[in-house]
PDB file of N, CA and C in Angstrom:
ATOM      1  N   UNK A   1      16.429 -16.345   9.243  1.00  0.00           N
ATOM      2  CA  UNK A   1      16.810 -15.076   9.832  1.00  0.00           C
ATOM      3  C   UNK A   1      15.562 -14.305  10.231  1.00  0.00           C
ATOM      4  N   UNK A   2      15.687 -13.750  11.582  1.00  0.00           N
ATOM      5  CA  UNK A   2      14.258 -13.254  12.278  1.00  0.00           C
ATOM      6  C   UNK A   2      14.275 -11.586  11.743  1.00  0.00           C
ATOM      7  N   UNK A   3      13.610 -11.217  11.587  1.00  0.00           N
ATOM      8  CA  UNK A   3      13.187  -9.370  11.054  1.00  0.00           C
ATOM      9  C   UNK A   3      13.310  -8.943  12.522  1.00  0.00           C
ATOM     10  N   UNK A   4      13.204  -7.621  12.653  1.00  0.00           N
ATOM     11  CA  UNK A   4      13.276  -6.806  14.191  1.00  0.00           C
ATOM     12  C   UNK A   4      12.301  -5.756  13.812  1.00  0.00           C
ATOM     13  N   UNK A   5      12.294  -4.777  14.287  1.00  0.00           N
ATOM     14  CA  UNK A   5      11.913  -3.180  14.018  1.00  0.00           C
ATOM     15  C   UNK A   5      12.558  -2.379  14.730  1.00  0.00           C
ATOM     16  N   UNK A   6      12.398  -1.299  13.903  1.00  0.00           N
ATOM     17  CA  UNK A   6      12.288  -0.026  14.749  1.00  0.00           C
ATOM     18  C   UNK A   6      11.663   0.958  14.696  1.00  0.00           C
ATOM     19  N   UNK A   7      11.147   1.942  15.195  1.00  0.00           N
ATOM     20  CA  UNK A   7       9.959   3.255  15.468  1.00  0.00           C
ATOM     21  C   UNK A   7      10.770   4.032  15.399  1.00  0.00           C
ATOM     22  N   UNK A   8      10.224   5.264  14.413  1.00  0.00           N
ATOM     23  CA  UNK A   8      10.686   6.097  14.295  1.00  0.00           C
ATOM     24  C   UNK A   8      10.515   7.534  15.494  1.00  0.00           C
ATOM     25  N   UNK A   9      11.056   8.359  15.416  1.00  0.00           N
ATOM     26  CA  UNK A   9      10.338   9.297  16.222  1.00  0.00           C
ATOM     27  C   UNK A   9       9.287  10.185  16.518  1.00  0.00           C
ATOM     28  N   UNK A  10       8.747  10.122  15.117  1.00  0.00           N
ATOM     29  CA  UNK A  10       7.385  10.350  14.751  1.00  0.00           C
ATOM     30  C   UNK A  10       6.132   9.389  15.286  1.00  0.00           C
ATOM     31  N   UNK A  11       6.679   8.426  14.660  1.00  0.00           N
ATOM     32  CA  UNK A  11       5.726   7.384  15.404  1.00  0.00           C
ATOM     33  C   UNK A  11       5.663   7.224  16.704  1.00  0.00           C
ATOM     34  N   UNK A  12       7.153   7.372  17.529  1.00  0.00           N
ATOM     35  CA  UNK A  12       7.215   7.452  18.726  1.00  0.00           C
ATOM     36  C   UNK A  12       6.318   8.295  19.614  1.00  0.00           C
ATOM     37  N   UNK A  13       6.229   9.568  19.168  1.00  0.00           N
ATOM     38  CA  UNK A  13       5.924  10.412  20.074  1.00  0.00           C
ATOM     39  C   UNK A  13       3.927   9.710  19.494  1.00  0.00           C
ATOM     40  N   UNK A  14       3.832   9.591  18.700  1.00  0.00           N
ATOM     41  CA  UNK A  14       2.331   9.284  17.997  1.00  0.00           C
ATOM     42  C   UNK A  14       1.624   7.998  19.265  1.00  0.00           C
ATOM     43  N   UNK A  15       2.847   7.254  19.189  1.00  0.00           N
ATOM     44  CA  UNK A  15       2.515   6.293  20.197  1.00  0.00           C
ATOM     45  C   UNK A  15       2.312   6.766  21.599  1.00  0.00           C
ATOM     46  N   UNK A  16       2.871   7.574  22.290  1.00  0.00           N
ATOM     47  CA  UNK A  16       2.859   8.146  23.888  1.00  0.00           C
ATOM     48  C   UNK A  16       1.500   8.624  24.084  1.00  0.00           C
ATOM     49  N   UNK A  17       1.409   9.451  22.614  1.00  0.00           N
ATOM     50  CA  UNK A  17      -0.366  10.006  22.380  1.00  0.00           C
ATOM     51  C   UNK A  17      -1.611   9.067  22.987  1.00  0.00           C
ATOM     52  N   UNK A  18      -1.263   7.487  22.354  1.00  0.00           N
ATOM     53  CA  UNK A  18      -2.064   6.471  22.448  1.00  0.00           C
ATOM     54  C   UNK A  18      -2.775   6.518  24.065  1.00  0.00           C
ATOM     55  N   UNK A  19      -2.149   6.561  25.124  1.00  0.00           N
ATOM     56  CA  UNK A  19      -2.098   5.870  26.162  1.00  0.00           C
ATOM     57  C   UNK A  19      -1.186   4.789  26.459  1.00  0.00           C
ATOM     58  N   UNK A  20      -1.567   4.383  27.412  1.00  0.00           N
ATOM     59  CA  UNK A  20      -0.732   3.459  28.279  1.00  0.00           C
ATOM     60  C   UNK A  20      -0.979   1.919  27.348  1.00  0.00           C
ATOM     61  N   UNK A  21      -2.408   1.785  27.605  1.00  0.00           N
ATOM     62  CA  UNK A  21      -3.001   0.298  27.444  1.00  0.00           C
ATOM     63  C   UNK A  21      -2.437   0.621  25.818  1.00  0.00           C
ATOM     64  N   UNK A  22      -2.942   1.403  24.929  1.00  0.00           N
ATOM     65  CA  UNK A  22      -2.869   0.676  23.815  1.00  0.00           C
ATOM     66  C   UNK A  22      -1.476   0.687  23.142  1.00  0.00           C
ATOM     67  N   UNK A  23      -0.596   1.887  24.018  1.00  0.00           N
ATOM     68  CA  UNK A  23       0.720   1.561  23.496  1.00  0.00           C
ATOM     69  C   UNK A  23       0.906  -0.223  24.139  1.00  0.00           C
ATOM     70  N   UNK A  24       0.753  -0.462  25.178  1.00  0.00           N
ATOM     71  CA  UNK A  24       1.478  -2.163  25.313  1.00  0.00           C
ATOM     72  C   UNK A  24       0.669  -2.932  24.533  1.00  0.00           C
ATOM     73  N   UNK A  25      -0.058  -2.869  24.156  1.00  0.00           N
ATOM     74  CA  UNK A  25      -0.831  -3.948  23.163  1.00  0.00           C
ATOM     75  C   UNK A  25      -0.273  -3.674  21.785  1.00  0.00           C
ATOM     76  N   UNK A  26       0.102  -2.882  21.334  1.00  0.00           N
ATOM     77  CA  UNK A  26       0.902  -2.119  20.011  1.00  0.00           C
ATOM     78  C   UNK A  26       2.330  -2.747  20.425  1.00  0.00           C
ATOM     79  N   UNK A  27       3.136  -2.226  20.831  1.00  0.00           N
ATOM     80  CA  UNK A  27       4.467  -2.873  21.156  1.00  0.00           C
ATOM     81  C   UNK A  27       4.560  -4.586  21.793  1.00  0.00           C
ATOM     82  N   UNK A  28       3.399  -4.914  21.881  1.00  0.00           N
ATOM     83  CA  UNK A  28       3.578  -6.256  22.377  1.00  0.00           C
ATOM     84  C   UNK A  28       3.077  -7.219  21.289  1.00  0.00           C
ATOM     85  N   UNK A  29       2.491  -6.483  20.289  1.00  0.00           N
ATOM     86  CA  UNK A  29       2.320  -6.986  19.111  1.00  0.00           C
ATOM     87  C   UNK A  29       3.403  -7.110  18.140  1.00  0.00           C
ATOM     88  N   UNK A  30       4.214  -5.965  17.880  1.00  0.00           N
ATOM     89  CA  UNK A  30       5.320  -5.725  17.513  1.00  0.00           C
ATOM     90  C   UNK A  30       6.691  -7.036  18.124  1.00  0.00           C
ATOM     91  N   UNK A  31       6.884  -7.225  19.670  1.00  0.00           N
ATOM     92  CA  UNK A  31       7.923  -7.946  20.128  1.00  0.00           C
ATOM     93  C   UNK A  31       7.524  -9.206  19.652  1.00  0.00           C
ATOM     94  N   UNK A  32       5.738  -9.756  19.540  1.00  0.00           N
ATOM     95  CA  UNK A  32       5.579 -10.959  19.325  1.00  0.00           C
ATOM     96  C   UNK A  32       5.298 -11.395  18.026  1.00  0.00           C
ATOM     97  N   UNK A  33       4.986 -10.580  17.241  1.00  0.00           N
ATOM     98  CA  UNK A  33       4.467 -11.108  15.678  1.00  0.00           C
ATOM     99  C   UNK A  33       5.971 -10.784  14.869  1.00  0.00           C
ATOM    100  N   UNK A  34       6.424  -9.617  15.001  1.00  0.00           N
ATOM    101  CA  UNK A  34       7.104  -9.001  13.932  1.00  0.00           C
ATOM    102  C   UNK A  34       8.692  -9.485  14.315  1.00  0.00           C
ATOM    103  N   UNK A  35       9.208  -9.476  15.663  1.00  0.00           N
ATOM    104  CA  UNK A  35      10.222  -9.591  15.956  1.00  0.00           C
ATOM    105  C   UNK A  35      10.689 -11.081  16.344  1.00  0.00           C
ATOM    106  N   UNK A  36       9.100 -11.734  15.773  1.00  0.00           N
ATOM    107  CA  UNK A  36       9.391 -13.314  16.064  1.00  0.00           C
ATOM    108  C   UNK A  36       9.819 -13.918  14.485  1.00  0.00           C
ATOM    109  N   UNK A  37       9.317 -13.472  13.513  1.00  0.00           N
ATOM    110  CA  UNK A  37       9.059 -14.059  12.407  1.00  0.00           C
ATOM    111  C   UNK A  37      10.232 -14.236  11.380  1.00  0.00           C
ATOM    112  N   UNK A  38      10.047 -14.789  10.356  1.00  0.00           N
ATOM    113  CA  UNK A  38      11.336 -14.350   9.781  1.00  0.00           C
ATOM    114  C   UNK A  38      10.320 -13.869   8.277  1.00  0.00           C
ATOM    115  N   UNK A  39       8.661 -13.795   8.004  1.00  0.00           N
ATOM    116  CA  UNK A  39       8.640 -13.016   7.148  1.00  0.00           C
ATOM    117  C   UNK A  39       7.194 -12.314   7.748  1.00  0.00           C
ATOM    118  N   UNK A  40       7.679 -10.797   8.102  1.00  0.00           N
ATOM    119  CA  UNK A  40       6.522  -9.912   8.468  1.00  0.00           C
ATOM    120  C   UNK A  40       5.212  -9.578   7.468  1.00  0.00           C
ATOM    121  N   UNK A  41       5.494 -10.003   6.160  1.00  0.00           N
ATOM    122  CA  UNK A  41       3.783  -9.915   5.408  1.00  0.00           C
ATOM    123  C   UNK A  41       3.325 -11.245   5.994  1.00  0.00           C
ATOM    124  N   UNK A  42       3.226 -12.013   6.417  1.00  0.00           N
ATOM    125  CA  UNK A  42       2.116 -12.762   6.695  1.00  0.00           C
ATOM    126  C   UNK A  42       1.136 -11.997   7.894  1.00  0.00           C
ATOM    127  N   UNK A  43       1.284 -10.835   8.385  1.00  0.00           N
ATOM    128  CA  UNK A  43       0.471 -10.327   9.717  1.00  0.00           C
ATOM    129  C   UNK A  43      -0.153  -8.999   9.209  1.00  0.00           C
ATOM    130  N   UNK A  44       0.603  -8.662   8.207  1.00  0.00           N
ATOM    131  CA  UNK A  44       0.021  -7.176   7.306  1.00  0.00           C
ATOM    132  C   UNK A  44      -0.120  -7.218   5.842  1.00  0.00           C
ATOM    133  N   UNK A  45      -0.637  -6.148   5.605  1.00  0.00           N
ATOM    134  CA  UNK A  45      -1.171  -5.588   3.915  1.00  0.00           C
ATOM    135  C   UNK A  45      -0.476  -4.724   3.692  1.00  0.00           C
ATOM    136  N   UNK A  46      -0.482  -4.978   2.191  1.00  0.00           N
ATOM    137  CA  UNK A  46       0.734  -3.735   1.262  1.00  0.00           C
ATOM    138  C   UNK A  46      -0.400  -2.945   1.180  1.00  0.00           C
ATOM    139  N   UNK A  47      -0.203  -1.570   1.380  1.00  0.00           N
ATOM    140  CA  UNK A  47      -1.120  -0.504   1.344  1.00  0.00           C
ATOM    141  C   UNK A  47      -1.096  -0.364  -0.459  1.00  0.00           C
ATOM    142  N   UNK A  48      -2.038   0.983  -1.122  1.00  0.00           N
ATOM    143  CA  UNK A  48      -2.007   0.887  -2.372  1.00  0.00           C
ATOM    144  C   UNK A  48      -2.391   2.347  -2.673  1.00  0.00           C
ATOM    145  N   UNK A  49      -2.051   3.094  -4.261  1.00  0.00           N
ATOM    146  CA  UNK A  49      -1.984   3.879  -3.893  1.00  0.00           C
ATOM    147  C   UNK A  49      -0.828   4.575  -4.137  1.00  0.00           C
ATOM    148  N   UNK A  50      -0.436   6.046  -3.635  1.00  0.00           N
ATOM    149  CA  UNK A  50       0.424   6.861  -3.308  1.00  0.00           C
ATOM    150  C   UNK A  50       1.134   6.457  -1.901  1.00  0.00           C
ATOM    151  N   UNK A  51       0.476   5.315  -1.184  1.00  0.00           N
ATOM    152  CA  UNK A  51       1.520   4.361  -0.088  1.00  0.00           C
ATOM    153  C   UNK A  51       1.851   3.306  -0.259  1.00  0.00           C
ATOM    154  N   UNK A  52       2.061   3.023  -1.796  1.00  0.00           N
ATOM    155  CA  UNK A  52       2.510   1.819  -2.054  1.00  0.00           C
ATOM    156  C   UNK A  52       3.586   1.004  -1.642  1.00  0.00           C
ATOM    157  N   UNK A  53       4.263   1.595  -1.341  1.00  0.00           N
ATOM    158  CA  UNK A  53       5.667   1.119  -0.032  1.00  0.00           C
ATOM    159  C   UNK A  53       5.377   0.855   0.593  1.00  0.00           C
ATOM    160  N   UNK A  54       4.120   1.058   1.329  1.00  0.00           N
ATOM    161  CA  UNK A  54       4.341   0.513   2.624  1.00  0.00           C
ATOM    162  C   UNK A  54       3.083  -0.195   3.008  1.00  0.00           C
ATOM    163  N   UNK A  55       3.607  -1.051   3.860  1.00  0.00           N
ATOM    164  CA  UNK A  55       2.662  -2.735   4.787  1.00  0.00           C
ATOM    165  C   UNK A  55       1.904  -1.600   5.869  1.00  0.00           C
ATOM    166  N   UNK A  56       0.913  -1.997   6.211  1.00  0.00           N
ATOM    167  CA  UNK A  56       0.037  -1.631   7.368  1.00  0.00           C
ATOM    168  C   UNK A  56      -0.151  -3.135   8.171  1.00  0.00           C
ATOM    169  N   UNK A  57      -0.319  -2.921   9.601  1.00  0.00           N
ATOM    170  CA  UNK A  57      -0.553  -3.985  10.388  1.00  0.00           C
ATOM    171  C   UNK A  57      -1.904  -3.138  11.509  1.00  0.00           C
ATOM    172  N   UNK A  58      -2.408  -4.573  11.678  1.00  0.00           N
ATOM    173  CA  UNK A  58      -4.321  -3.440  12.074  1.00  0.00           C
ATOM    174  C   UNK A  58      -3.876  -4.708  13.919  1.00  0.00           C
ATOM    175  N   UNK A  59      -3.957  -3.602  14.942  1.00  0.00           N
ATOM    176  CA  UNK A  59      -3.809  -4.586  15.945  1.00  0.00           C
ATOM    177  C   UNK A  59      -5.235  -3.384  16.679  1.00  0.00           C
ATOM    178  N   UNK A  60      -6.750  -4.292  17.141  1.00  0.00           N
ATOM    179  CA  UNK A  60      -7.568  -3.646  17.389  1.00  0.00           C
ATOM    180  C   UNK A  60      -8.010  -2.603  16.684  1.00  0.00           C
ATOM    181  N   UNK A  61      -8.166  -1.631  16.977  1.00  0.00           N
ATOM    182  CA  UNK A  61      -8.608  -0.327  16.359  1.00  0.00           C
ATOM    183  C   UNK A  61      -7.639   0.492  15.968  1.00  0.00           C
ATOM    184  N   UNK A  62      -6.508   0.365  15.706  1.00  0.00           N
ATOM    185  CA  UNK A  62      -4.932   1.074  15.551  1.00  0.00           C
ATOM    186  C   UNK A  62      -4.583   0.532  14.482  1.00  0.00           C
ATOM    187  N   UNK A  63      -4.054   1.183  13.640  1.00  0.00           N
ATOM    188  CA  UNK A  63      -2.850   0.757  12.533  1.00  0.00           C
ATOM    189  C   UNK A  63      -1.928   1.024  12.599  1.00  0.00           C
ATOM    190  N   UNK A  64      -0.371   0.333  12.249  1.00  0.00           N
ATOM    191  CA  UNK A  64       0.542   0.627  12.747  1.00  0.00           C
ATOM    192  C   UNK A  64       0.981   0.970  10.807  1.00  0.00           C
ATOM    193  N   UNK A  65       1.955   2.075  10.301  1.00  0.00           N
ATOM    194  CA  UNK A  65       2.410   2.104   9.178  1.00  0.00           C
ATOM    195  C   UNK A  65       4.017   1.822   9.040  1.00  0.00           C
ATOM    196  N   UNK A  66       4.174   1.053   8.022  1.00  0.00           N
ATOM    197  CA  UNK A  66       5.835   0.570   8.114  1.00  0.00           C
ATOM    198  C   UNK A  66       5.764   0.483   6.935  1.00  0.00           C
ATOM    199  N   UNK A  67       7.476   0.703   6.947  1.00  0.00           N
ATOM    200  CA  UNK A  67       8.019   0.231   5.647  1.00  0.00           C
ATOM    201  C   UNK A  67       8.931  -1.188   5.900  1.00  0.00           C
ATOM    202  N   UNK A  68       8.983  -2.005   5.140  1.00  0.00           N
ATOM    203  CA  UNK A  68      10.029  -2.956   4.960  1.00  0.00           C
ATOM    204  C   UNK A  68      11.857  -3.084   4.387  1.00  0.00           C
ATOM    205  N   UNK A  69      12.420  -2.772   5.292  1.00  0.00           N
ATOM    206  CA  UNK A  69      13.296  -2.770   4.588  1.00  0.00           C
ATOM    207  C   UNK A  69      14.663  -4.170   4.660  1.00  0.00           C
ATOM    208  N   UNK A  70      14.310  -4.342   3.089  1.00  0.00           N
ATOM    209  CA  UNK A  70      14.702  -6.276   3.336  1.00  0.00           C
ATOM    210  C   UNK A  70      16.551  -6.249   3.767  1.00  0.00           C
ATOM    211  N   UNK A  71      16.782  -5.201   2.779  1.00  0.00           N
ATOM    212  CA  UNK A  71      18.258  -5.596   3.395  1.00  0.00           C
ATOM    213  C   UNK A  71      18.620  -5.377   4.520  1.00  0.00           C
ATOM    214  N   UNK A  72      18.411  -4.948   5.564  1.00  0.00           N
ATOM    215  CA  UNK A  72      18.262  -4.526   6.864  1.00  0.00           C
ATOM    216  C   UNK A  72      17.730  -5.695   7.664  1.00  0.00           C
ATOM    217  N   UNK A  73      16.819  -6.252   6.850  1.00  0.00           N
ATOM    218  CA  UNK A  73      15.732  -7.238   7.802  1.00  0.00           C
ATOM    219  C   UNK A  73      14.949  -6.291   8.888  1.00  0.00           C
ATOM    220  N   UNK A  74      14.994  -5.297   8.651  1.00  0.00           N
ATOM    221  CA  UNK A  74      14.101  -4.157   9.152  1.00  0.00           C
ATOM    222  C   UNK A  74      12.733  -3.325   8.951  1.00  0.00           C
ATOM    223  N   UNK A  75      11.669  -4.172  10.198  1.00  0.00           N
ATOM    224  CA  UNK A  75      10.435  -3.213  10.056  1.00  0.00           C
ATOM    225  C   UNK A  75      10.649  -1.870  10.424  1.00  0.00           C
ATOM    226  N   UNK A  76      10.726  -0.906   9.578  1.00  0.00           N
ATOM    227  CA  UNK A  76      10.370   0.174  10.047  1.00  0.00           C
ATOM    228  C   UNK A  76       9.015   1.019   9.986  1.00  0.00           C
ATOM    229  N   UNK A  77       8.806   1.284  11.833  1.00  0.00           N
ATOM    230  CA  UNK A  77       7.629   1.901  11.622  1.00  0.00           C
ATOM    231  C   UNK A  77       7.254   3.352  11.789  1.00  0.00           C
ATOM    232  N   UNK A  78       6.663   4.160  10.838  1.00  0.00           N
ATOM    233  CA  UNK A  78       6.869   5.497  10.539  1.00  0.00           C
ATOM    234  C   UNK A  78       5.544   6.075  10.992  1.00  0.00           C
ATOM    235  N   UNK A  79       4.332   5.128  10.949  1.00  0.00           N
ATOM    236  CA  UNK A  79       3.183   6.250  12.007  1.00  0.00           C
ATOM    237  C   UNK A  79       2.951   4.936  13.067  1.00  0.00           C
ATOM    238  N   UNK A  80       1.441   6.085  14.046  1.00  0.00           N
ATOM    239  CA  UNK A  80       0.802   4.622  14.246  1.00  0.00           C
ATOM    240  C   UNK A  80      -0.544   5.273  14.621  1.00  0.00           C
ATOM    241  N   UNK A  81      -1.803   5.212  14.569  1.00  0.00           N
ATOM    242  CA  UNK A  81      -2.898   5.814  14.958  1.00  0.00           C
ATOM    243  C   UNK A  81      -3.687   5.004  15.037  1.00  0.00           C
ATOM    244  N   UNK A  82      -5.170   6.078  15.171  1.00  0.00           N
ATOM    245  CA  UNK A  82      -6.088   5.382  15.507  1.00  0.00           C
ATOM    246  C   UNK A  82      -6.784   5.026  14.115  1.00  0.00           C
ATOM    247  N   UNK A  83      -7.628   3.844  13.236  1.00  0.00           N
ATOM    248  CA  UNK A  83      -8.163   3.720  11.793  1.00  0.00           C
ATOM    249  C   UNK A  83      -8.543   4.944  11.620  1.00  0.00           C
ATOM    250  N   UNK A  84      -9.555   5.769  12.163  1.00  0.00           N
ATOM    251  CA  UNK A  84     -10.535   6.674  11.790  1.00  0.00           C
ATOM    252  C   UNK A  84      -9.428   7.959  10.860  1.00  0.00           C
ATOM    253  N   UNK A  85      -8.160   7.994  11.098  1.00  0.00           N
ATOM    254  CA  UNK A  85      -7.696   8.949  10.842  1.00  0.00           C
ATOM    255  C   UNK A  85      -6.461   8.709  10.423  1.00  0.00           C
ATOM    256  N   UNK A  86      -5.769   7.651  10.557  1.00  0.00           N
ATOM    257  CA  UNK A  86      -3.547   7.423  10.442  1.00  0.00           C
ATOM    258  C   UNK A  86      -3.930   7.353   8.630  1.00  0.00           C
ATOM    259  N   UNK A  87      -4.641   7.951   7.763  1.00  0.00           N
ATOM    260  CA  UNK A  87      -4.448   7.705   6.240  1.00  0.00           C
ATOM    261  C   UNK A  87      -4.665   8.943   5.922  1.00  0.00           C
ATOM    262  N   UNK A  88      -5.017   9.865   6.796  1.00  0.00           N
ATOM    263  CA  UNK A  88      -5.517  11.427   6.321  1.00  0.00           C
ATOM    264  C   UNK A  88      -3.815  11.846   5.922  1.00  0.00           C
TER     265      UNK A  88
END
């Protein structure tokens, strides 16, 4: 059974922020790693911490933040920024 995602609206609007280029390299990472697989930790890290819930996935200079949610088979992703700053 393949996982999917979905973006939240937070993240959404976080993403428009990005630009053009790095939103399609972000979402095209997303259609091809995450929405291909049937288990999404092999492409990310369990964060640690007070974000212990949640997987980070590093595509270039961006992190994308998600939670997993298994019964769903659902990535959900709740930020997405640039490293220097998506942990503040």
């Amino acid at each position: 059974m393949n996982w999917d995602y979905e973006i939240t609206a937070k993240a959404l609007k976080q993403l428009r922020k990005l630009g053009p280029e790095a939103s399609r390299r972000i979402l095209a990472f997303l259609d091809s790693r995450i929405a291909e697989t049937e288990d999404p930790r092999q492409f990310g890290k369990c964060l640690t911490g007070s974000l212990a819930e949640f997987w980070r996935y590093r595509v270039e200079d961006y992190r994308i933040i998600c939670k997993l949610e298994e019964d769903k088979l659902v990535v959900l992703v709740v930020r997405i920024g640039n490293r220097r700053d998506i942990y503040d």
